[in-house]
Structure formats: C-alpha cells, structure tokens
Protein backbone atom coordinates (compact mmCIF):
# COMPACT_ATOMS: atom_id res chain seq x y z
CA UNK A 1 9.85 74.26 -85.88
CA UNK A 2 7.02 75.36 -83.60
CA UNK A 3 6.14 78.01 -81.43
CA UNK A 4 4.94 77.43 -77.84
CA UNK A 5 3.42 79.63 -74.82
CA UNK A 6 4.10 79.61 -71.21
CA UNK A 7 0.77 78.40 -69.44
CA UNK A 8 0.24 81.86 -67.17
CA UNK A 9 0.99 84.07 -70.04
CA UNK A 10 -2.00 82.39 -72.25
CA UNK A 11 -4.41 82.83 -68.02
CA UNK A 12 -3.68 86.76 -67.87
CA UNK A 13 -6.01 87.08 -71.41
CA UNK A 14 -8.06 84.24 -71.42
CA UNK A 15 -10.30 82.66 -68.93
CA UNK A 16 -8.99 78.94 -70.14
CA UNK A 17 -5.79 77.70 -71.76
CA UNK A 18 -7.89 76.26 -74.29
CA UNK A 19 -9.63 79.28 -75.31
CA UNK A 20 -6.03 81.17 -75.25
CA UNK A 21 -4.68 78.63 -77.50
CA UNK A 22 -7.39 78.75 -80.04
CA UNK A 23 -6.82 82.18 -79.94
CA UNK A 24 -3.16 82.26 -80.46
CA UNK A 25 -3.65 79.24 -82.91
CA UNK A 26 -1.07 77.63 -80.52
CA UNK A 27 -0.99 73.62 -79.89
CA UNK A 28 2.35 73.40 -77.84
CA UNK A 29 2.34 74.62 -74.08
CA UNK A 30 5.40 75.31 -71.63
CA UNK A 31 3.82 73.71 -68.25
CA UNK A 32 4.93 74.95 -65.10
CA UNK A 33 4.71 71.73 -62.35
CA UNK A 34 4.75 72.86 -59.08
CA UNK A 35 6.09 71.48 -55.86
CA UNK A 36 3.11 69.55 -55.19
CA UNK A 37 3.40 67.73 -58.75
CA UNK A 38 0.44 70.27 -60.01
CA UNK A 39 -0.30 71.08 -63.52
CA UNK A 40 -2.54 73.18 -65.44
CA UNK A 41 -5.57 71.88 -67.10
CA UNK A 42 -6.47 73.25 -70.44
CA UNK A 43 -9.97 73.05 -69.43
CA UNK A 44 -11.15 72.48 -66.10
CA UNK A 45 -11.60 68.60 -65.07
CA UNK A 46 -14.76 67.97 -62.86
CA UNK A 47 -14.15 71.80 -61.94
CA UNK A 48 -10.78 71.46 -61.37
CA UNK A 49 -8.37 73.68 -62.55
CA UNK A 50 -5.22 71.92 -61.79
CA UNK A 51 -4.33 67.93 -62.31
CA UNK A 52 -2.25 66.01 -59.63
CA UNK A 53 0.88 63.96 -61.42
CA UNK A 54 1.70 62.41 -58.45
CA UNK A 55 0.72 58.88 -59.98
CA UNK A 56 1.59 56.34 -63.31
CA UNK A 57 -2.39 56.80 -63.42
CA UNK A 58 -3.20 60.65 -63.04
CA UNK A 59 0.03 61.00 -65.67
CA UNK A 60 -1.90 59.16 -68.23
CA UNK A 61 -5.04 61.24 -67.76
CA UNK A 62 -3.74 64.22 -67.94
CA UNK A 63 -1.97 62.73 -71.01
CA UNK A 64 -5.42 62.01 -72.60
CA UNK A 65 -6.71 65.26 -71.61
CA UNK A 66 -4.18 67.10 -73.06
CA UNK A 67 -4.94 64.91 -76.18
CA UNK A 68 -8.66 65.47 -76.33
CA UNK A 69 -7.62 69.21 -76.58
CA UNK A 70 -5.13 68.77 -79.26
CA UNK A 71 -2.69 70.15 -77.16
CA UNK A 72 1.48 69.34 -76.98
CA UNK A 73 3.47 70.05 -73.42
CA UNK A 74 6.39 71.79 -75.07
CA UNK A 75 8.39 72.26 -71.71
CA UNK A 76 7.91 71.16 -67.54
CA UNK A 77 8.99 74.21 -66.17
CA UNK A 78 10.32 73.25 -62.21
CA UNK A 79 11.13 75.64 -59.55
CA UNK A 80 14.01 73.81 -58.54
CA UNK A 81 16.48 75.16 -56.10
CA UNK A 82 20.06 73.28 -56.26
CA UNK A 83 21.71 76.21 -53.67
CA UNK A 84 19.65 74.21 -50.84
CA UNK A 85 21.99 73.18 -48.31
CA UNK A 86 19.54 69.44 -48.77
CA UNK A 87 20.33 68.98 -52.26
CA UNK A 88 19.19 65.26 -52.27
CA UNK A 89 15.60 66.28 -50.93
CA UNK A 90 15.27 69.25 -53.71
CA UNK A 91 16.56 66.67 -56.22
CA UNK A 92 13.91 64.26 -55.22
C-alpha cells in the first residue's frame, strides 16, 4: 500500500510538486489532465509548467520526466461530463 496526493493540493504549499513531495516524503501523484490533454510538471520543463500529452512522443517525455523525479502518477483525474447531450464527442 501507498499513499498518494492530488497535484493542486501539494501547489497551494509549495512552489513545485517536487519540492511538495519531498516534503510530504510522497512519490505517487493523482494527475489531473485537462481538456486540452495538459498535465502538471513536477518541475518546470524549459519554463513550462504544464506538459502537452497530445502525442505517443510528448507521453514518453513526460514519462521520463516523471522518472528523473522519482515520481509515480497514482491516478488521471478527467473532468469528464457523460450528461452531455454529445456523448460520443465528450467520450472522445
């Protein structure tokens, strides 16, 4: 068993996710992904905050990122909404 932190609890403390984390002595992270495919960084990448997974190849460096911080995603947390009247759109 491990425990795991939602990614804007660790940003209302720390400045970074991986300064929260080593903190918290936390590895695992619940991501949220928004529409746009956008995920938190654990440290900013060429000053970005945020990674795009809207590719096979921004995937796998946020993959490698995450593993040059030591750091798990524990959850993908979507804002999903299957009331829309377009359910195949939200779906895709």
């Amino acid at each position: 068993m491990y425990a795991s932190v939602r990614d804007h609890i660790v940003l209302q403390v720390w400045p970074t996710l991986a300064s929260g984390l080593e903190a918290l002595r936390l590895d695992a992270v619940e991501f949220e992904v928004t529409r746009e495919m956008r995920v938190r960084n654990v440290e900013p990448v060429d000053g970005a905050d945020f990674s795009v997974l809207d590719s096979e190849e921004n995937i796998r460096r946020w993959a490698e990122h995450l593993a040059t911080h030591g750091v798990r995603a524990s959850a993908f947390l979507l804002g999903n909404d299957f009331n829309r009247e377009d359910l195949e759109e939200e779906v895709a």
